[in-house]
C-alpha atoms as a PDB file:
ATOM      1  CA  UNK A   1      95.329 105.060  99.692  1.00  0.00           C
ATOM      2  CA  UNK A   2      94.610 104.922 103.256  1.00  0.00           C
ATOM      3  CA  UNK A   3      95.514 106.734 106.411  1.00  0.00           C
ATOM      4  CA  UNK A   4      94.027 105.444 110.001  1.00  0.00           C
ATOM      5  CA  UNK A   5      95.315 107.409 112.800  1.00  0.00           C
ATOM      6  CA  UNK A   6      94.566 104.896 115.346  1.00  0.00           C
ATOM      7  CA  UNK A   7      95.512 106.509 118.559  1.00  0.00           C
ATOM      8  CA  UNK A   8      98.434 109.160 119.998  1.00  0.00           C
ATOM      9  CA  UNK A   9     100.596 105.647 119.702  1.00  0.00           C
ATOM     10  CA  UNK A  10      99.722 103.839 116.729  1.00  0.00           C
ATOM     11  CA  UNK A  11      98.923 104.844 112.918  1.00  0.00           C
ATOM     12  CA  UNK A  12      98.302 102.883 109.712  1.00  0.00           C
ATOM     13  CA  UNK A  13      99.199 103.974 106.380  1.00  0.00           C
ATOM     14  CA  UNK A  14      98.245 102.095 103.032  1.00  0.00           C
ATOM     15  CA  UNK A  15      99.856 102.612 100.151  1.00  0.00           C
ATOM     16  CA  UNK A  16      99.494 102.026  95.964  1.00  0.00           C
ATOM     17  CA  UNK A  17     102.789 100.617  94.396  1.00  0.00           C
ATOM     18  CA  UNK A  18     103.616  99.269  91.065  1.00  0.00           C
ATOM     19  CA  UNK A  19     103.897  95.767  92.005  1.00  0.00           C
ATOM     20  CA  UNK A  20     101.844  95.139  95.310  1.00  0.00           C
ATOM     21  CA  UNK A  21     100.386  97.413  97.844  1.00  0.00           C
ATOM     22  CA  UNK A  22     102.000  98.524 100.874  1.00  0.00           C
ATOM     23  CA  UNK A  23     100.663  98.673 104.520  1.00  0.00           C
ATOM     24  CA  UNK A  24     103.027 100.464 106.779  1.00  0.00           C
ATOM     25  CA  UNK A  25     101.661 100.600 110.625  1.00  0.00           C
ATOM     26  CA  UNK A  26     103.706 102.956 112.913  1.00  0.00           C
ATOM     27  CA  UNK A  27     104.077 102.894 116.315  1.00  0.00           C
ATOM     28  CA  UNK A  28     105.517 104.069 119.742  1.00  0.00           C
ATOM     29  CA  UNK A  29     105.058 101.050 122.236  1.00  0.00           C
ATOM     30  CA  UNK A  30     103.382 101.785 125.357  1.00  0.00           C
ATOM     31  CA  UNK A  31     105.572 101.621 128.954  1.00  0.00           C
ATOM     32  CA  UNK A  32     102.850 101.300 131.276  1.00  0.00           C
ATOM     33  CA  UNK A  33     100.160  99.294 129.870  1.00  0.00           C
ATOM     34  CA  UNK A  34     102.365  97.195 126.999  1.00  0.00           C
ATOM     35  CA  UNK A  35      99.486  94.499 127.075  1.00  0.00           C
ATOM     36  CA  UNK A  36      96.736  97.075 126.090  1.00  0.00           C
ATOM     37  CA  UNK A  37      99.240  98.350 123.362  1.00  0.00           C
ATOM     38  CA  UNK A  38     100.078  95.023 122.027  1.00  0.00           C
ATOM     39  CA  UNK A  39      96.042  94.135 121.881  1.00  0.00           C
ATOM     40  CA  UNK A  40      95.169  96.944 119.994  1.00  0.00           C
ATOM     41  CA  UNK A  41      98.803  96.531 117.607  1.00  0.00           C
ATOM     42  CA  UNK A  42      96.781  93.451 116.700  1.00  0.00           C
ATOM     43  CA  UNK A  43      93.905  94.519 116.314  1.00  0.00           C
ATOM     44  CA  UNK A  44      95.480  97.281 113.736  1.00  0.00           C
ATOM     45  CA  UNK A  45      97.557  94.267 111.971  1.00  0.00           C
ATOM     46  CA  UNK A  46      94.591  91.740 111.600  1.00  0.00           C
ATOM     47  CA  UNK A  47      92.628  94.616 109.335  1.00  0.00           C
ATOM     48  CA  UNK A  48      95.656  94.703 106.798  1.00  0.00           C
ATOM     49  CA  UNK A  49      94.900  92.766 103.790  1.00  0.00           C
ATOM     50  CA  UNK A  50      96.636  89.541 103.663  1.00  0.00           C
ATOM     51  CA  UNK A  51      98.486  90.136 100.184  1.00  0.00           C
ATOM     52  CA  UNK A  52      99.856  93.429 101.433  1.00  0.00           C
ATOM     53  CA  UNK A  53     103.742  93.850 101.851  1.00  0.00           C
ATOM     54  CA  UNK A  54     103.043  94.771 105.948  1.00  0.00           C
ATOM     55  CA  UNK A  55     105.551  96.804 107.280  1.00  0.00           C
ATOM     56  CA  UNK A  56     105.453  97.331 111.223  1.00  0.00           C
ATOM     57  CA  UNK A  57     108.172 100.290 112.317  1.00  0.00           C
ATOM     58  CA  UNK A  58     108.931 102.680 115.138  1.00  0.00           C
ATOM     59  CA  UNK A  59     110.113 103.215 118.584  1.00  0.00           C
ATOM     60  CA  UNK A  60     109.164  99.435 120.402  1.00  0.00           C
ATOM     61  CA  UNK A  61     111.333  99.665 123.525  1.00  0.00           C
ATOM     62  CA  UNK A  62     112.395  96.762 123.196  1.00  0.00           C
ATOM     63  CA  UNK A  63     116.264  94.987 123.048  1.00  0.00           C
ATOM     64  CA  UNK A  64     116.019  91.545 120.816  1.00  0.00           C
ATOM     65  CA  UNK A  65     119.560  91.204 121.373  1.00  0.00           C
ATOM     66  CA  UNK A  66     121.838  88.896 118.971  1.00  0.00           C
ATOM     67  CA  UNK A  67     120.697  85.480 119.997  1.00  0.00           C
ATOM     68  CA  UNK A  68     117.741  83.913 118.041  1.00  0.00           C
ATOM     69  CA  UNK A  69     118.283  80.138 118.729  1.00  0.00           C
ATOM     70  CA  UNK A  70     114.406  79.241 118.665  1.00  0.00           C
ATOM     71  CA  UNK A  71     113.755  82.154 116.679  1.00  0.00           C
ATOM     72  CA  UNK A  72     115.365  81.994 113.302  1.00  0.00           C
ATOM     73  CA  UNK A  73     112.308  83.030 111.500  1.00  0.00           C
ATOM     74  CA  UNK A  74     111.641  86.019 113.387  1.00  0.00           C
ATOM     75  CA  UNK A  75     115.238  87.102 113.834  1.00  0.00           C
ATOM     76  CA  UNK A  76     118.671  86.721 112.587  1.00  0.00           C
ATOM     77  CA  UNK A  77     121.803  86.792 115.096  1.00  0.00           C
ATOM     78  CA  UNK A  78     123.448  90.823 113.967  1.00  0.00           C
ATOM     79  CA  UNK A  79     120.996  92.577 116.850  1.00  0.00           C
ATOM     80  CA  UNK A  80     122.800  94.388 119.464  1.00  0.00           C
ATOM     81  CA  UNK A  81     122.596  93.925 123.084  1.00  0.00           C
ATOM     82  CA  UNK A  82     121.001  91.271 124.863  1.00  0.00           C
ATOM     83  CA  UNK A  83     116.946  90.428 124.982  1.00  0.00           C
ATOM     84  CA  UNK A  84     114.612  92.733 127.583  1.00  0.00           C
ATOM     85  CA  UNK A  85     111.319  91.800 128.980  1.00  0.00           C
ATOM     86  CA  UNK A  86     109.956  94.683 125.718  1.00  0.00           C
ATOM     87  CA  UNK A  87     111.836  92.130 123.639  1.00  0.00           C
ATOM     88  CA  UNK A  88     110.746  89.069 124.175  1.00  0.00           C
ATOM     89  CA  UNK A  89     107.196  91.233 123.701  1.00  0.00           C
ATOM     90  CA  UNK A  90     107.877  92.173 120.829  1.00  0.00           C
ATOM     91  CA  UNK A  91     109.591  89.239 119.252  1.00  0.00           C
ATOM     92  CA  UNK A  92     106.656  86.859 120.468  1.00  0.00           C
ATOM     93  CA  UNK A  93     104.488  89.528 118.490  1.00  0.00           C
ATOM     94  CA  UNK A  94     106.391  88.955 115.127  1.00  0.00           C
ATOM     95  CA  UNK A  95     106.006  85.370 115.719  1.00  0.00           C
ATOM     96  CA  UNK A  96     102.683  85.539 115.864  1.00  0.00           C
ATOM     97  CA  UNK A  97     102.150  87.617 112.939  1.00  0.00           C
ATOM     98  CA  UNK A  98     105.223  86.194 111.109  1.00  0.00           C
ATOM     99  CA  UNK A  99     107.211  89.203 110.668  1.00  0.00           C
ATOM    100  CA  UNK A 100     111.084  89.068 110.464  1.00  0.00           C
ATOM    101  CA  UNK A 101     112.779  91.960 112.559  1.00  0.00           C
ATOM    102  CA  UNK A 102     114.696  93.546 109.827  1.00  0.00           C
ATOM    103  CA  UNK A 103     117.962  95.016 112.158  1.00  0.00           C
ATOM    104  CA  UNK A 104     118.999  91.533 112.904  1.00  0.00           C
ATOM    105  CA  UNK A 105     119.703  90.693 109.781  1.00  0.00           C
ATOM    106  CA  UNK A 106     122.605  92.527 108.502  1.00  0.00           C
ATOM    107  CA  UNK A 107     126.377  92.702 109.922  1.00  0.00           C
ATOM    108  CA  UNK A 108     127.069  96.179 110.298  1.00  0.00           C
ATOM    109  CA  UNK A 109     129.086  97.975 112.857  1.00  0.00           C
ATOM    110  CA  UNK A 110     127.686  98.877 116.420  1.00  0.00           C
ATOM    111  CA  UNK A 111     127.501 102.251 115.508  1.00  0.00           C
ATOM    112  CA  UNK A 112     125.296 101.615 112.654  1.00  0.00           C
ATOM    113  CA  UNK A 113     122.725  99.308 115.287  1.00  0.00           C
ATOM    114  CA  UNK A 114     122.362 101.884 118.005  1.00  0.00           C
ATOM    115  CA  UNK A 115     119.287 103.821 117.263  1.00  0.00           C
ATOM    116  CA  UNK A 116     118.685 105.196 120.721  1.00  0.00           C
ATOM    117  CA  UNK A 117     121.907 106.934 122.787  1.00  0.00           C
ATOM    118  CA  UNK A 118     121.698 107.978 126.258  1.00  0.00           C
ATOM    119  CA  UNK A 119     121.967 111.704 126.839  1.00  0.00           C
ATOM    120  CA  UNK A 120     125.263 111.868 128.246  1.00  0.00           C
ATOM    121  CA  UNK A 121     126.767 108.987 125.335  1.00  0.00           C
ATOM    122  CA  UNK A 122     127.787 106.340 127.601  1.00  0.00           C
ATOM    123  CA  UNK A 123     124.464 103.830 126.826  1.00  0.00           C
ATOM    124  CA  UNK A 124     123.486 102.277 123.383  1.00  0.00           C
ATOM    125  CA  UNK A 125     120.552 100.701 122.411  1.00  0.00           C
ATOM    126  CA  UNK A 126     118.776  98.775 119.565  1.00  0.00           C
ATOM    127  CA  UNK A 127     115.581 100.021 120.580  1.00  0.00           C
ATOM    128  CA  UNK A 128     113.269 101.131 117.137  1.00  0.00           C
ATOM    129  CA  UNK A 129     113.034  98.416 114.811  1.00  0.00           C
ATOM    130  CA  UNK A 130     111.894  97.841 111.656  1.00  0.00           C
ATOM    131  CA  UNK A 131     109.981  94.177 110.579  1.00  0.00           C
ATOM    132  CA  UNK A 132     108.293  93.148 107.453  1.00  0.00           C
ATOM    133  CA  UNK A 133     106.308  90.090 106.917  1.00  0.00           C
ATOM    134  CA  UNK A 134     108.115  86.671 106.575  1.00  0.00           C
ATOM    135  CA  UNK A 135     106.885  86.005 103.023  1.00  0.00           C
ATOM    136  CA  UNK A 136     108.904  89.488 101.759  1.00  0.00           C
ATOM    137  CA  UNK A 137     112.531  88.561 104.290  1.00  0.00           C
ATOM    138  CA  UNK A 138     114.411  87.896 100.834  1.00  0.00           C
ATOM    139  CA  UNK A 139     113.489  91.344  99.180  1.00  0.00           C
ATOM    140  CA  UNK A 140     114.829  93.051 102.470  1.00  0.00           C
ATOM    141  CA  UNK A 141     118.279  94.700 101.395  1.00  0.00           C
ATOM    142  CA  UNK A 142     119.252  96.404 104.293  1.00  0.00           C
ATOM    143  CA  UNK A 143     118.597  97.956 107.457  1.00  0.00           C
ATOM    144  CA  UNK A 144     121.013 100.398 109.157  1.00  0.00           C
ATOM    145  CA  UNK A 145     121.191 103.529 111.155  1.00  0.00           C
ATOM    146  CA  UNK A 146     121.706 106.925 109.925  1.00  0.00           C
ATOM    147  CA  UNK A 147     123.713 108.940 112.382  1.00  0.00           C
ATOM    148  CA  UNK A 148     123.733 112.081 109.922  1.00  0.00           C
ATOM    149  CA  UNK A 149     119.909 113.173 110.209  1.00  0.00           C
ATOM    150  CA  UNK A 150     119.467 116.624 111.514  1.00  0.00           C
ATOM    151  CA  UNK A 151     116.806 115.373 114.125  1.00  0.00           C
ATOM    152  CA  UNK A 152     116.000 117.032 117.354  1.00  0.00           C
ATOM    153  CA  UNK A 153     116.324 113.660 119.090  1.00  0.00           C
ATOM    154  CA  UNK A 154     117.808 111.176 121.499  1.00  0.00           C
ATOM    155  CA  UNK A 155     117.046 108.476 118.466  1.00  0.00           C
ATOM    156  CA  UNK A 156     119.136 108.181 115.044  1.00  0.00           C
ATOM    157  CA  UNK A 157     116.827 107.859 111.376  1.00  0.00           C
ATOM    158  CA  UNK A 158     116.539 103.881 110.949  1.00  0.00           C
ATOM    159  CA  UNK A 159     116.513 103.348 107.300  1.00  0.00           C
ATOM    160  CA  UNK A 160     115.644 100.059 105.177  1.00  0.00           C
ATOM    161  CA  UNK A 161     115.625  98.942 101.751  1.00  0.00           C
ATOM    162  CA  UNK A 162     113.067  96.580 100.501  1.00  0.00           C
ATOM    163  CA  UNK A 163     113.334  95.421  96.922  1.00  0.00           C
ATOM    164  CA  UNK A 164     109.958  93.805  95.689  1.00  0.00           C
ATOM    165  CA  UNK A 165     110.282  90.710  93.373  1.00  0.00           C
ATOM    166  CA  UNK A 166     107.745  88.923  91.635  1.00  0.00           C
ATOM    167  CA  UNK A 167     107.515  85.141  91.124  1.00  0.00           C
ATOM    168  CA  UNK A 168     107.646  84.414  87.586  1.00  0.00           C
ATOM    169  CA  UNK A 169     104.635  83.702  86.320  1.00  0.00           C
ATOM    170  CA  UNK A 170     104.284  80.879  83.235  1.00  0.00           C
ATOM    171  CA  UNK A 171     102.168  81.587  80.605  1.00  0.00           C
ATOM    172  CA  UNK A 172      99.456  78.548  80.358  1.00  0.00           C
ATOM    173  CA  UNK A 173      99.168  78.251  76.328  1.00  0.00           C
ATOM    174  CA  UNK A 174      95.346  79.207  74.903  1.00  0.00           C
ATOM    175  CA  UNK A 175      93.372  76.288  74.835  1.00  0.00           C
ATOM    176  CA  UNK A 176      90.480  77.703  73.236  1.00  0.00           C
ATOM    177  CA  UNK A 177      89.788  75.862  69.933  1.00  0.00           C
ATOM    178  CA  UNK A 178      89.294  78.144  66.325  1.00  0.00           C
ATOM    179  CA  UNK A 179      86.934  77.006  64.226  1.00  0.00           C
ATOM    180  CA  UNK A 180      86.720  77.492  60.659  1.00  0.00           C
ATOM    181  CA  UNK A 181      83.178  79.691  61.071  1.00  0.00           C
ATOM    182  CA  UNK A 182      84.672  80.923  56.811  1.00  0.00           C
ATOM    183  CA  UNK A 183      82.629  77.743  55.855  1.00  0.00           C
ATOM    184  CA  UNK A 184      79.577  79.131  57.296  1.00  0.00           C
ATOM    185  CA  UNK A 185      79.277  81.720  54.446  1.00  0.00           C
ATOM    186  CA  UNK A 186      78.513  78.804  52.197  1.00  0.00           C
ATOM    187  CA  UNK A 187      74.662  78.005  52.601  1.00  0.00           C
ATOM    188  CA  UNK A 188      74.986  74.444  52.508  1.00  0.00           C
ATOM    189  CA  UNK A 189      77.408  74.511  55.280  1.00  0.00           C
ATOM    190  CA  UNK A 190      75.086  77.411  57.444  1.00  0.00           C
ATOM    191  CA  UNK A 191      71.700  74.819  56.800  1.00  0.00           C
ATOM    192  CA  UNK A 192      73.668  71.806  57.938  1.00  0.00           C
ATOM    193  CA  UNK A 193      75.022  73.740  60.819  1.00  0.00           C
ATOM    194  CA  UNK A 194      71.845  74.729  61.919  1.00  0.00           C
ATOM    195  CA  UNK A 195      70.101  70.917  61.607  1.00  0.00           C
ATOM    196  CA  UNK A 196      72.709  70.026  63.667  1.00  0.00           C
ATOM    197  CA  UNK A 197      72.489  72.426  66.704  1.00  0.00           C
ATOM    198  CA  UNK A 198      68.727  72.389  66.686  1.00  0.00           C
ATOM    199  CA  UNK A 199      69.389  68.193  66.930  1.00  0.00           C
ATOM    200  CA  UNK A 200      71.990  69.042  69.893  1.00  0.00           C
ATOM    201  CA  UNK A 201      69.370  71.159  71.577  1.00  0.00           C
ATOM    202  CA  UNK A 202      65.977  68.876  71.366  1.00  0.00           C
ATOM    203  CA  UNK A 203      67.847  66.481  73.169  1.00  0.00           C
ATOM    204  CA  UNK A 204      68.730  68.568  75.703  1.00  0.00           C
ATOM    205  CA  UNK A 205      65.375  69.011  76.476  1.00  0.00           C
ATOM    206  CA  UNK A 206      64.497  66.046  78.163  1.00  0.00           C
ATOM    207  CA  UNK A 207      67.082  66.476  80.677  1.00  0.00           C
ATOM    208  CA  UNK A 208      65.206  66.547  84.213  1.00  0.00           C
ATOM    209  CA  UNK A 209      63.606  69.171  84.918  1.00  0.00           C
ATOM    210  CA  UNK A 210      65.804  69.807  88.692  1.00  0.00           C
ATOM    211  CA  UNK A 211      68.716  69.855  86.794  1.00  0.00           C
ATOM    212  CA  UNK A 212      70.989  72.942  88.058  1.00  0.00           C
ATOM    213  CA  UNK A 213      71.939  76.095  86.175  1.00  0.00           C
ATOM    214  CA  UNK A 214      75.813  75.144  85.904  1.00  0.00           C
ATOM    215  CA  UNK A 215      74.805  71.266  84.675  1.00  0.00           C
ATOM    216  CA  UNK A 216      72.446  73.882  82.234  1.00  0.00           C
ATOM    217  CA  UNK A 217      74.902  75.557  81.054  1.00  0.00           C
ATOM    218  CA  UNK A 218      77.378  72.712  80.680  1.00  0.00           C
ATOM    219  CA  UNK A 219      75.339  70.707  78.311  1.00  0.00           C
ATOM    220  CA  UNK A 220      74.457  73.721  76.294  1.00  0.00           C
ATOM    221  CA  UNK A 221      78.214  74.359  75.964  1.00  0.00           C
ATOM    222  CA  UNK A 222      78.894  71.106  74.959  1.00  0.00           C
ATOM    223  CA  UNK A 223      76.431  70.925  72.166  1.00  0.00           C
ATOM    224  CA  UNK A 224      77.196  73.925  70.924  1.00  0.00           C
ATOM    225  CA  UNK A 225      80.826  72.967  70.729  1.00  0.00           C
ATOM    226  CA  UNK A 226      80.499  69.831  69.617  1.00  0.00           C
ATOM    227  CA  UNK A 227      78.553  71.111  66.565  1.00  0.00           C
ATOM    228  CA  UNK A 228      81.009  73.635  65.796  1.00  0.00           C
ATOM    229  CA  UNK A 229      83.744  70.375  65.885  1.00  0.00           C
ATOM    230  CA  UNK A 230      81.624  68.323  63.706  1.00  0.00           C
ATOM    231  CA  UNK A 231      80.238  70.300  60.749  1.00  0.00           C
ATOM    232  CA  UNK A 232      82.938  73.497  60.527  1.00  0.00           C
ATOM    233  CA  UNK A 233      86.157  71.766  61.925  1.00  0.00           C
ATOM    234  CA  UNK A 234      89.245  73.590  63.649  1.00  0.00           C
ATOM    235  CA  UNK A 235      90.806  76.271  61.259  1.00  0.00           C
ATOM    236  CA  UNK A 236      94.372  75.872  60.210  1.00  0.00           C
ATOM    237  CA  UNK A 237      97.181  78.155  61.468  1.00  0.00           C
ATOM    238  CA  UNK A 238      97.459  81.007  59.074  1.00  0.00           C
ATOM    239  CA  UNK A 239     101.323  80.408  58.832  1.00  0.00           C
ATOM    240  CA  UNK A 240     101.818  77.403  58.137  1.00  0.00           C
ATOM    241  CA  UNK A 241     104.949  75.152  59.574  1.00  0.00           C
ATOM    242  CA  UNK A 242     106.808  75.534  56.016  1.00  0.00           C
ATOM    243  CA  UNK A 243     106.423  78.807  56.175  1.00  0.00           C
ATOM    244  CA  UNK A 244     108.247  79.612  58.913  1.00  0.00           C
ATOM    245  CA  UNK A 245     111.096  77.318  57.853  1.00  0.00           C
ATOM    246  CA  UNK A 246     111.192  79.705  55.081  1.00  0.00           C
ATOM    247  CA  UNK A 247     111.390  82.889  57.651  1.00  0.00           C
ATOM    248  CA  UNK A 248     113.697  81.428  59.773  1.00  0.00           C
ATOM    249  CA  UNK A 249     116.279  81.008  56.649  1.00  0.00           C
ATOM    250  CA  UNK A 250     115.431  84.669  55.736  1.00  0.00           C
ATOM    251  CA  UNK A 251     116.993  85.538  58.623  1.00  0.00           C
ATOM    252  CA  UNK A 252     119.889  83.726  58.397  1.00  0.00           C
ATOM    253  CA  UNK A 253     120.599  84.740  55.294  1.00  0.00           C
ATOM    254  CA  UNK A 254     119.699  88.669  56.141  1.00  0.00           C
ATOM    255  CA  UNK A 255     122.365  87.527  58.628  1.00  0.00           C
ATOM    256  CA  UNK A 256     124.965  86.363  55.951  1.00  0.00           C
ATOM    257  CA  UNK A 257     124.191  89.767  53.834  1.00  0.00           C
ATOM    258  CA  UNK A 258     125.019  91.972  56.546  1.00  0.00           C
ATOM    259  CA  UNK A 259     128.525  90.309  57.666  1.00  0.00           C
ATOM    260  CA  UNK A 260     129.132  90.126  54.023  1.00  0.00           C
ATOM    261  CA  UNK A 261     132.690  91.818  53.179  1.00  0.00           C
ATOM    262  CA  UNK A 262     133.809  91.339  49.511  1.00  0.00           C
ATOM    263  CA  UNK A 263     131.718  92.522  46.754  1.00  0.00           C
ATOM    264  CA  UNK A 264     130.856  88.656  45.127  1.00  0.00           C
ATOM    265  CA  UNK A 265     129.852  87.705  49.009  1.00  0.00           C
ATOM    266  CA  UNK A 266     126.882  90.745  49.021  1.00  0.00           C
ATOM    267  CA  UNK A 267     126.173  89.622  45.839  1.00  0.00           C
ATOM    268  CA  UNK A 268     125.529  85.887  46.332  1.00  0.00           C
ATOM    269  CA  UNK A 269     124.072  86.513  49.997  1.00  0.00           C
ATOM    270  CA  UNK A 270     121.685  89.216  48.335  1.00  0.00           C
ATOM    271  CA  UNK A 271     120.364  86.634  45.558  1.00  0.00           C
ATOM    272  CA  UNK A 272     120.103  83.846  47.793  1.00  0.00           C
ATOM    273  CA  UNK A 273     117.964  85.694  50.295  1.00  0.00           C
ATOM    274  CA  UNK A 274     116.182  87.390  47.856  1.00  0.00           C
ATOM    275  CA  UNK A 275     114.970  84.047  46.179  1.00  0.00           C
ATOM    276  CA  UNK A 276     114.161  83.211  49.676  1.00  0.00           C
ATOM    277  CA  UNK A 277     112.237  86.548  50.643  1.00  0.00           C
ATOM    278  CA  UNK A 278     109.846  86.154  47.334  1.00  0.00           C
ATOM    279  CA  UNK A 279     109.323  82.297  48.628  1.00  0.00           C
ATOM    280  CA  UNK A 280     107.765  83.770  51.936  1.00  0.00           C
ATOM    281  CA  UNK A 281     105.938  86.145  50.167  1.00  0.00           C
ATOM    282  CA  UNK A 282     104.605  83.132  47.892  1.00  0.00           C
ATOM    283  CA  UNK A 283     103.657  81.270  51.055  1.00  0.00           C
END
């Protein structure tokens, strides 16, 4: 949907999915000047739509280590390592923006929480990270390394899994009224209908004259309506409640017929729910 290469450190992708869109900002924190990277991070982050799954990623520099006493929202306690100055950066960051650092959730093996290996193997670090906002933590899977990718680089692929769920959503019942507008075909009904609502409507018009358009609108709703209530009435369902006593015993019966065995079972089933099928049809 959306691609803002923001500068040679920071870019911001926006993406369509089924369910809800997805803004994914990467970055490579700054070394020197980590204040002027974490000002403009912000400024990236506070652009993002607020119903977008946000997902921050990349190479931060910074350790969070394992211990998240004050921090249980931003962190769990499976990081590696101990907290850096980058880290308490970076953490104080996802507090801000409540974003839970995704690598410090899961129990896996050091191996699989190194992303960053010194060139001659003897130093490990959980240095690239990857968070996603608070309100998504439960949908988060996993997060792991994966030592296999055929990169040309000193970092391993950091992969996560997000699964999106939606809140169930009840269905509010229609509470629009049906009227019986059948009886309006009959010209009786129609005339009386129409004394009515031109009744309704006179006296309207000595409402005062600074009345606003919604209070407008209102009243002529409500005559209108009440009209409709008074001469035409609410139409009846067009199945009525015995009739779907009658279709709920059709299936049973269909039921019965089909587990039937013996020949005198299919036959009694078969009359019985045929008596029963011509009964709905009546109906």
């Amino acid at each position: 949907m959306e691609l803002e290469p923001v500068s040679d450190r920071i870019m911001m992708t926006r993406f369509e999915s089924r369910f809800q869109k997805v803004s994914v900002v990467m970055c490579y924190a700054e070394e020197d000047d980590k204040d002027a990277f974490y000002t403009q991070l912000q400024a990236v982050v506070d652009k993002i739509p607020k119903r977008d799954i946000l997902i921050l990623m990349g190479d931060l520099n910074a350790r969070v280590g394992s211990d998240n006493a004050g921090r249980e929202k931003e962190m769990g306690r499976n990081g590696l390592g101990v907290m850096n100055e980058n880290g308490e950066l970076f953490a104080d960051f996802c507090a801000f923006n409540e974003l839970t650092i995704g690598g410090t959730l899961f129990p896996h093996r050091r191996c699989h929480k190194a992303t960053w290996v010194s060139p001659d193997h003897q130093t490990e670090n959980q240095i690239d990270h990857i968070a996603v906002c608070q309100h998504w933590r439960s949908s988060l899977q996993d997060v792991r390394v994966k030592r296999g990718a055929d990169i040309g680089s000193d970092h391993h692929l950091v992969i996560a899994k997000l699964r999106v769920r939606l809140a169930v959503r009840k269905r509010q019942k229609n509470p629009r009224v049906k009227f019986d507008i059948r009886k309006l075909k009959r010209p009786e009904t129609k005339q009386d209908f129409q004394i009515a609502l031109h009744n309704r409507f006179e006296a309207l018009q000595s409402e005062d004259a600074e009345t606003t358009v919604q209070r407008s609108w209102t009243s002529l709703r409500d005559a209108t309506v009440g009209t409709c209530e008074e001469v035409l009435g609410n139409r009846k369902p067009w199945i009525s409640d015995e009739t779907w006593q009658k279709v709920e015993e059709r299936k049973k019966l269909k039921q019965d017929l089909n587990q039937a065995r013996t020949r005198l079972q299919k036959q009694t089933a078969a009359s019985k729910y045929s008596e029963v099928a011509n009964d709905v049809k009546r109906h």
